[in-house]
Protein backbone atom coordinates (compact mmCIF):
# COMPACT_ATOMS: atom_id res chain seq x y z
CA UNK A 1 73.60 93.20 100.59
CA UNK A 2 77.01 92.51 99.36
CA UNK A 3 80.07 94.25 98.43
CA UNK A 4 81.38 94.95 94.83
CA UNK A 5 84.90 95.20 93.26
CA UNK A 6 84.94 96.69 89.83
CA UNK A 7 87.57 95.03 87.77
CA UNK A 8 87.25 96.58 84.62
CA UNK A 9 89.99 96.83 82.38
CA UNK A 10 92.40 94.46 85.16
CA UNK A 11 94.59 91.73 83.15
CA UNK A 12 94.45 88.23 84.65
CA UNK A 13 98.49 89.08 85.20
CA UNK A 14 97.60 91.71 87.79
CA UNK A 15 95.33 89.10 90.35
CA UNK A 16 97.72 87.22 92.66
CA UNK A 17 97.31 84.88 95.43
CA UNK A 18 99.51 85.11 98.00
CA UNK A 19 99.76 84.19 101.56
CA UNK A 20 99.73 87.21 103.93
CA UNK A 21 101.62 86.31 107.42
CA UNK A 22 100.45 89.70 109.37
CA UNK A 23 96.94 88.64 107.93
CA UNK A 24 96.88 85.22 109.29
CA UNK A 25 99.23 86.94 112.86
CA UNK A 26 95.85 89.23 112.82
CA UNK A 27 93.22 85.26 112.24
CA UNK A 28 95.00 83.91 115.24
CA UNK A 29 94.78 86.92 117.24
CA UNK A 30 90.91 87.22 116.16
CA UNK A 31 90.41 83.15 117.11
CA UNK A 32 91.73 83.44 120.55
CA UNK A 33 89.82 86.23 121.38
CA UNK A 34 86.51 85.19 120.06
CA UNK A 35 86.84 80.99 120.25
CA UNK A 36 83.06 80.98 119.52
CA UNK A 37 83.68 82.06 116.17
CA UNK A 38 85.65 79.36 114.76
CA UNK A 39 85.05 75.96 117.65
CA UNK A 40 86.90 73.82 115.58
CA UNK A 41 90.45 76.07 116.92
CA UNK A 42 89.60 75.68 120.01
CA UNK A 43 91.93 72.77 120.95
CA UNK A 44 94.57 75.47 119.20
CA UNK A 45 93.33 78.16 121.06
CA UNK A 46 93.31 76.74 125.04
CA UNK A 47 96.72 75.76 124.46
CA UNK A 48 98.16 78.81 123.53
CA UNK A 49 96.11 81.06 125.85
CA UNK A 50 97.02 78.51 128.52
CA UNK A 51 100.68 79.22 127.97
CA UNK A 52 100.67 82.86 127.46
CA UNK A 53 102.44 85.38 129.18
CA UNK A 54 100.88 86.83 131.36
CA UNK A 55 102.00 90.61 130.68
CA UNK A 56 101.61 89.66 126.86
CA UNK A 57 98.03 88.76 127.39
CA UNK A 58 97.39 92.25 129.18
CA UNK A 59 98.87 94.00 126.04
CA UNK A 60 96.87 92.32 123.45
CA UNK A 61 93.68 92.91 126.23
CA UNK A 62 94.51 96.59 125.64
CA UNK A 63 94.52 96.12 121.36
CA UNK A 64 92.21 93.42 120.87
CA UNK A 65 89.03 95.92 119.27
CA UNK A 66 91.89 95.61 116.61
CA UNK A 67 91.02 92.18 115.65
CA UNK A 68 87.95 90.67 117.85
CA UNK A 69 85.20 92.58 116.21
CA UNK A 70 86.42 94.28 113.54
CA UNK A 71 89.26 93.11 111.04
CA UNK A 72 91.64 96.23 111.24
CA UNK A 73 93.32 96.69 108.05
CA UNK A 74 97.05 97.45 109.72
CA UNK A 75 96.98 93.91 109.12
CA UNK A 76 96.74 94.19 105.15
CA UNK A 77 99.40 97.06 104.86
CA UNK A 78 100.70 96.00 101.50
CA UNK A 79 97.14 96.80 100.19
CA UNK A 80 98.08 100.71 101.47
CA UNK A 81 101.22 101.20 99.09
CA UNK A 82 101.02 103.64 96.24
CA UNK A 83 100.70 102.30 93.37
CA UNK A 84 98.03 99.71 94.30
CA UNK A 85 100.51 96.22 93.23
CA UNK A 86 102.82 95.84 96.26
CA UNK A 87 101.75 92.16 97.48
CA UNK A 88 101.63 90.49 101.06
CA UNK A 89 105.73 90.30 102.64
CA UNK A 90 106.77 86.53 102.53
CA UNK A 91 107.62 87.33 106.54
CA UNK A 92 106.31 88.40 109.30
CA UNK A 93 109.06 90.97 109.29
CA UNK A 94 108.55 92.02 106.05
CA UNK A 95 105.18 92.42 106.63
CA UNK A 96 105.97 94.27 109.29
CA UNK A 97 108.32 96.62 107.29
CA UNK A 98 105.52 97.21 104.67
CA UNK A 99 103.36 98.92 107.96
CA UNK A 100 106.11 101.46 108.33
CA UNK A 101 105.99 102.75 104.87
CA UNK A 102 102.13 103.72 105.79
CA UNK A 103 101.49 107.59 106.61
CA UNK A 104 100.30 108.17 110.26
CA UNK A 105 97.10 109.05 108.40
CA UNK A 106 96.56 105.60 106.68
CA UNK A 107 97.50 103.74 110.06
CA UNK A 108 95.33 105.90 112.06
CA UNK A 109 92.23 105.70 109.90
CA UNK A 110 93.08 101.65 109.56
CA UNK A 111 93.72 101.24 113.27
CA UNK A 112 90.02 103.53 114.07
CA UNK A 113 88.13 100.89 112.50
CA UNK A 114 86.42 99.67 115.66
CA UNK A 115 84.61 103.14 115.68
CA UNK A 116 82.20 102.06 112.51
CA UNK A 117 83.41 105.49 110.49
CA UNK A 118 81.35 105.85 107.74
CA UNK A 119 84.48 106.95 105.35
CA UNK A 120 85.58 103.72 104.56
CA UNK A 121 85.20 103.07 101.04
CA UNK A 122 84.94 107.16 99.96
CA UNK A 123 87.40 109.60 99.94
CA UNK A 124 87.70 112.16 102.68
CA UNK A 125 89.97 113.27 105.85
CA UNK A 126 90.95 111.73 108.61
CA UNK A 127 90.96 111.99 111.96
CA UNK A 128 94.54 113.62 112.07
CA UNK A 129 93.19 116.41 109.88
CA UNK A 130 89.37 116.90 110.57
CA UNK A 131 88.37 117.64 114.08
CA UNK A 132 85.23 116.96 114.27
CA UNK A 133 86.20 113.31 113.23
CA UNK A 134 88.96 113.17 115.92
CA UNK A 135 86.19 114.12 118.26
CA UNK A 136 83.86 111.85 116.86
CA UNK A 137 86.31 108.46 117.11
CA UNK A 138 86.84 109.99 120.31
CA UNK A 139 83.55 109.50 121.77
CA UNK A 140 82.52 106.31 119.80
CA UNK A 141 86.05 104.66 121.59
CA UNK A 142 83.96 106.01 124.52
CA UNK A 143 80.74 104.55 124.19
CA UNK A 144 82.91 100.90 123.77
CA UNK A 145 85.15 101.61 127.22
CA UNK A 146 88.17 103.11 129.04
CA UNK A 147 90.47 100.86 127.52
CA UNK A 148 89.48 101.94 123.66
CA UNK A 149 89.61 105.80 124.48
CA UNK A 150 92.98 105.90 125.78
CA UNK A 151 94.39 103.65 122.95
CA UNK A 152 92.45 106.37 120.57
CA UNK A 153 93.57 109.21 122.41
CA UNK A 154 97.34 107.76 122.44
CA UNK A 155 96.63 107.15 118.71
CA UNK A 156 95.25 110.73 118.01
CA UNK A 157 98.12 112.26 120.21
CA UNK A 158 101.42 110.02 119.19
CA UNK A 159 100.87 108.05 116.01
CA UNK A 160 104.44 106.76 115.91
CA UNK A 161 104.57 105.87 119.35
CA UNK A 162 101.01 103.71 119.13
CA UNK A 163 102.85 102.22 115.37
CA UNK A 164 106.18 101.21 117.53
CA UNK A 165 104.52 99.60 120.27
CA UNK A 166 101.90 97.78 117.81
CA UNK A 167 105.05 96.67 116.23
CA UNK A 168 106.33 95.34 119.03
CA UNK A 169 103.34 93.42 120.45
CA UNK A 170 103.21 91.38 116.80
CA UNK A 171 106.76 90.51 117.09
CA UNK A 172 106.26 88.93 120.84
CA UNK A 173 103.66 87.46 119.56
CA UNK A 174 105.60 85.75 116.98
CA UNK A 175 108.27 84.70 119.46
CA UNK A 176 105.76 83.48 121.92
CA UNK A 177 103.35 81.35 119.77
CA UNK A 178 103.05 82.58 115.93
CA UNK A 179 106.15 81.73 114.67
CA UNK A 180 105.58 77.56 115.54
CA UNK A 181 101.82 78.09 114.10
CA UNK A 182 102.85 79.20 110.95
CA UNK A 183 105.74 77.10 110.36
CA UNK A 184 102.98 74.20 110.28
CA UNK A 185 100.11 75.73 108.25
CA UNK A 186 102.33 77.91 105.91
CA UNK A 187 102.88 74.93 103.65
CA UNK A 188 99.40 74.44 103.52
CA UNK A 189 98.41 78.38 102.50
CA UNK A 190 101.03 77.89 99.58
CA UNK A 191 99.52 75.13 98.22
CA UNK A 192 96.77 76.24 98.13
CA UNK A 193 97.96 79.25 97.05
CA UNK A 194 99.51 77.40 94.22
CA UNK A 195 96.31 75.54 92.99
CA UNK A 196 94.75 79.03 92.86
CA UNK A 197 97.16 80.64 90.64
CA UNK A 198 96.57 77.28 88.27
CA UNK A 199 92.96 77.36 88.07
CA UNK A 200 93.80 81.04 87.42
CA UNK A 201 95.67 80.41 84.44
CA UNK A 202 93.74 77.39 82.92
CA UNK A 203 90.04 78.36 83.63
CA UNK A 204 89.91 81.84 84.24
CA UNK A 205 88.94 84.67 86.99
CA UNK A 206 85.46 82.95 86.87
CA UNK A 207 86.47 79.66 88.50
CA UNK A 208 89.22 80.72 90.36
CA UNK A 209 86.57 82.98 91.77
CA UNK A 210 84.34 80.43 92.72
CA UNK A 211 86.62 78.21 94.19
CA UNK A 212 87.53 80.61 97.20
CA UNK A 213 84.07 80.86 98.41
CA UNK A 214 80.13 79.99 97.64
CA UNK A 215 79.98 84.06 98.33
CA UNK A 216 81.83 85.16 95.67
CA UNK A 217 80.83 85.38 92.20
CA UNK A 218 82.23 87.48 88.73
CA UNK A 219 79.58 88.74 86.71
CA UNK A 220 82.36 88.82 83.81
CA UNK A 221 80.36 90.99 81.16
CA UNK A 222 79.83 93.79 83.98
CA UNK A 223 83.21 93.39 85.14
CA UNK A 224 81.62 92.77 89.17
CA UNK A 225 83.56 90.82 91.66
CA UNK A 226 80.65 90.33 93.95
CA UNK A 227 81.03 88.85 97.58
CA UNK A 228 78.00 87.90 99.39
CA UNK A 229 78.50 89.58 102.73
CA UNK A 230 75.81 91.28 105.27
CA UNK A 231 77.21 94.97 104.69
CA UNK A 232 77.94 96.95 101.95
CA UNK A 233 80.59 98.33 100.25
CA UNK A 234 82.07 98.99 96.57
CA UNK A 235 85.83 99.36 95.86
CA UNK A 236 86.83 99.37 92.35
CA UNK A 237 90.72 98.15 91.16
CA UNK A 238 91.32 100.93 88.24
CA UNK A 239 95.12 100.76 87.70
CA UNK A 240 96.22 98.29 90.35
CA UNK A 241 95.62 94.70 91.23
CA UNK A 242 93.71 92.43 92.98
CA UNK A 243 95.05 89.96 95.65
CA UNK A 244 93.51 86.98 97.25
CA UNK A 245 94.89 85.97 100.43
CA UNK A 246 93.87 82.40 101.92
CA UNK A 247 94.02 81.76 105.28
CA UNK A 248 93.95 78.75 107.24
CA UNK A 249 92.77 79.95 110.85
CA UNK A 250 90.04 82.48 109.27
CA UNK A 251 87.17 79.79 108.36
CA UNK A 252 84.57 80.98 108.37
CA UNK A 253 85.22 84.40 107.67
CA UNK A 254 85.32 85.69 103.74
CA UNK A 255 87.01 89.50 104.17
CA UNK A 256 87.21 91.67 101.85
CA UNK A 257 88.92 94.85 101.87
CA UNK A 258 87.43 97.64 100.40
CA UNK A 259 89.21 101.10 102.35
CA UNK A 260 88.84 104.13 99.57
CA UNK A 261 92.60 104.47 97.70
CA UNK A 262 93.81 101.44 99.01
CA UNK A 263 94.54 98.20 97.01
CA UNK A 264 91.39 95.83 96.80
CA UNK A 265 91.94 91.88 98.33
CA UNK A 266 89.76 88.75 99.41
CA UNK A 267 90.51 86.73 102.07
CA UNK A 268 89.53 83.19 101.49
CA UNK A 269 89.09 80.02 104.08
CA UNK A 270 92.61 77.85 102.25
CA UNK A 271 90.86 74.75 101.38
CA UNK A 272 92.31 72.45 103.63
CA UNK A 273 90.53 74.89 106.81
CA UNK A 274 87.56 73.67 106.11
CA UNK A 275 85.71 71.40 107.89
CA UNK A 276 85.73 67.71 105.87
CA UNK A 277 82.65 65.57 106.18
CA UNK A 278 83.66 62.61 108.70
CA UNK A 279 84.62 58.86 106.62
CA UNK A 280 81.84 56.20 106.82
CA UNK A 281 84.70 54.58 108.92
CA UNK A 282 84.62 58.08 111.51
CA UNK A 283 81.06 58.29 111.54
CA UNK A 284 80.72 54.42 112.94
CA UNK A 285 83.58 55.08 115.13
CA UNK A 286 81.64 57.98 116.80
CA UNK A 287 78.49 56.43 116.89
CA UNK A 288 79.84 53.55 118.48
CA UNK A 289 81.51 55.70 120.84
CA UNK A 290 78.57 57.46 121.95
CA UNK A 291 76.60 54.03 121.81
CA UNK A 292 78.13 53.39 125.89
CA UNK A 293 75.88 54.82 128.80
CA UNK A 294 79.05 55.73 130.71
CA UNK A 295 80.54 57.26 127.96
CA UNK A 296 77.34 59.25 127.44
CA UNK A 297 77.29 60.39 130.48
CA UNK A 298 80.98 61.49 130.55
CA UNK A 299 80.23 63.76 127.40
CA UNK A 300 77.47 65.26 129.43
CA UNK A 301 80.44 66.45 132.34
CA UNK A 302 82.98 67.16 129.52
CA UNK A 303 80.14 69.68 127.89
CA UNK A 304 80.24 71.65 130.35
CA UNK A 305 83.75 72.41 131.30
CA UNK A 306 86.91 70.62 130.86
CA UNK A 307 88.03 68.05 133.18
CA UNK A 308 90.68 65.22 134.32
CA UNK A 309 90.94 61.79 134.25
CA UNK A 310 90.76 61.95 138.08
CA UNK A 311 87.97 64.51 138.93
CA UNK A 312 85.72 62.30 136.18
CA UNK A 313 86.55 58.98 137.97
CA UNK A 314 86.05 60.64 141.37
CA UNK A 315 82.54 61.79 139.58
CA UNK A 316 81.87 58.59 138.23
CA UNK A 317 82.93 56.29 141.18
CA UNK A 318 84.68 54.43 139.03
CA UNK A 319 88.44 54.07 138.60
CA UNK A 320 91.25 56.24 136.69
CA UNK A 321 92.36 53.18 134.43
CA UNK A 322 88.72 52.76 133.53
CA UNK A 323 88.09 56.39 133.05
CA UNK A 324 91.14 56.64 130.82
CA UNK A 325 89.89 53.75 128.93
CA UNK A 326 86.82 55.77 127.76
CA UNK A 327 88.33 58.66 127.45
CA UNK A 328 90.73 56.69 124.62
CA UNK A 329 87.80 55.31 122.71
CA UNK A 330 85.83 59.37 122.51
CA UNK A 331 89.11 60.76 121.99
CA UNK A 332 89.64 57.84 118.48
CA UNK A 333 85.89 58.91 117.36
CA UNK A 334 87.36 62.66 117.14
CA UNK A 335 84.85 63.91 120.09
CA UNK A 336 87.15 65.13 122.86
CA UNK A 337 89.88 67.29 122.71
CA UNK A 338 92.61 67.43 125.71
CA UNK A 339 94.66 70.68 126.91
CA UNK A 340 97.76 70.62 129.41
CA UNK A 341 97.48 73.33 132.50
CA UNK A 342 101.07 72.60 134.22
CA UNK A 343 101.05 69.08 135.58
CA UNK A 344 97.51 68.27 134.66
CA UNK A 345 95.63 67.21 131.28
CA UNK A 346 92.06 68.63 131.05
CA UNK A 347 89.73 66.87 128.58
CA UNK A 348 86.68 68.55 126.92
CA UNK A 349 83.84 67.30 124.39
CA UNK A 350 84.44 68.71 120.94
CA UNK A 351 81.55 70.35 120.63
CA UNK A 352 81.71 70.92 116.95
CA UNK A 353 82.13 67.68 116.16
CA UNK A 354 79.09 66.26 118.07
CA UNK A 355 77.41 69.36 116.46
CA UNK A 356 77.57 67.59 113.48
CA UNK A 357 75.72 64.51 114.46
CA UNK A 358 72.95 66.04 115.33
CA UNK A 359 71.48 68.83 117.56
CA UNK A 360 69.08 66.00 119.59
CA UNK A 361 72.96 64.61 120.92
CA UNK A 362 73.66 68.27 121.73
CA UNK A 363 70.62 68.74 123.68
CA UNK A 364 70.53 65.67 125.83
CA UNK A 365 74.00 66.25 127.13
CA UNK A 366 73.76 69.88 127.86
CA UNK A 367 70.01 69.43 129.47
């Protein structure tokens, strides 16, 4: 299984690698909804649910089928633009602007995602103009809840209303947490971004290819972009280009957009997401760490939920200098990760880190 971009006849000129800031809006949106997905965020991802507005939250509650299980492509809307070359905005606003020059169609069909059509990567109507696949989205919102029906209905009904107040929720979003995230990691996504484009020039689609992903290969004599994916799908880039978008809160997920007319892209894990194999110098730290009985058995409590320095020494009968103490050494090795809810500081074991020593460790703490 795997889906397929035919590139035949595309110049090297025409494949760009940019950085996508509705794309990586749409990662951190996806990482706070499912935390499972991607463990090592989750430090990232208490802290800003902890400090979230409360009537924000409730808004993206209503939305999130937009980016928890299935990638909507609202969030690629440069890949929608005639033509099949208009690239990622360097903004959020721009980005932003690039969704309003989508027909109600394209946003409709892009924001119906969650209803698995089978129209994806072939051409056919939408749900504005066939009826029996408005009634069809209809029911499959259905079968996943109240709250996805009315958002389809309101879609189906209003377009521009459901586009206005989508715009709106991203830019709150931005003001409440985005705008600081992506200050720090948007250095990183042009770097890497940067290197890309390099090994694009010097060695060719082939390695450039290569280096975004083990999944994704170039058969160059067929002219095949292959990614390695469990679904299927074949998009072809004919007269347009190709873009490759990395992103540093998407690890593990390799994307690939493949909607029928629209503009073909990958996005790629920015090398610097993923997870590094610990120094000799970490590993010995951690194992040291873990070496204590007390500190053993304060991963076991921290497992489970997270706690403070005062509920483990009341747990522990021992004091909160001592505690703390502990706490200090786990926290050096990498293995907890702390989270402030108003006046207190919660601590938590890292569970992907200790994941990585071993899943006896993980066992014998959680048994």
């Amino acid at each position: 299984m795997s889906v397929t971009i035919d590139i035949t006849g595309l110049p090297v000129e025409r494949v760009s690698v940019v950085p996508a800031p509705l794309a990586e809006l749409g990662m951190a949106l996806h990482a706070l909804s499912e935390p499972g997905h991607h463990p090592a965020l989750q430090g990232w991802a208490t802290a800003v649910s902890s400090r979230l507005d409360p009537c924000l939250a409730d808004r993206l509650c209503e939305a999130d089928f937009l980016w928890r299980t299935t990638f909507s492509d609202v969030f690629a809307p440069f890949a929608g633009i005639p033509g099949g070359r208009a690239l990622p905005g360097g903004t959020l606003a721009e980005e932003l602007d690039l969704l309003d020059k989508l027909t109600d169609g394209q946003f409709v069909s892009a924001a119906l995602e969650f209803t698995c059509q089978l129209r994806y990567d072939v051409q056919g109507p939408g749900p504005l103009d066939d009826p029996e696949l408005r009634r069809r989205s209809l029911e499959m919102a259905a079968a996943r809840g109240a709250v996805q029906e009315r958002f389809t209905r309101r879609l189906l009904e209003d377009p521009p209303m459901v586009r206005a107040w989508f715009r709106q929720l991203m830019l709150d979003c931005d003001e409440a947490f985005f705008a600081d995230t992506w200050a720090r990691i948007q250095p990183q996504l042009a770097a890497d971004a940067r290197h890309k484009t390099e090994l694009l020039r010097r060695a060719g689609l082939a390695e450039a290819l290569a280096s975004l992903s083990q999944a994704v290969s170039l058969d160059e004599a067929a002219a095949l972009i292959t990614i390695d994916k469990l679904s299927v799908g074949r998009t072809a880039t004919g007269d347009g280009g190709l873009v490759l978008v990395p992103t540093s809160l998407g690890w593990p997920h390799v994307l690939v957009l493949h909607r029928f007319g629209w503009q073909p892209s990958i996005s790629y894990p920015a090398s610097g997401s993923r997870p590094q194999a610990p120094s000799v110098e970490q590993l010995t730290r951690r194992m040291e760490a873990l070496a204590h009985p007390v500190r053993m058995r304060l991963c076991r409590h921290l497992a489970r939920a997270p706690h403070t320095t005062s509920e483990l020494a009341d747990a522990h009968g021992m004091s909160a200098p001592e505690i703390s103490r502990h706490l200090a050494v786990l926290k050096k090795a990498g293995l907890i990760t702390d989270c402030r809810r108003g006046r207190y500081v919660q601590h938590q074991l890292d569970l992907t880190a200790v994941a990585r020593l071993g899943s006896d460790f993980i066992e014998g703490v959680l048994r």
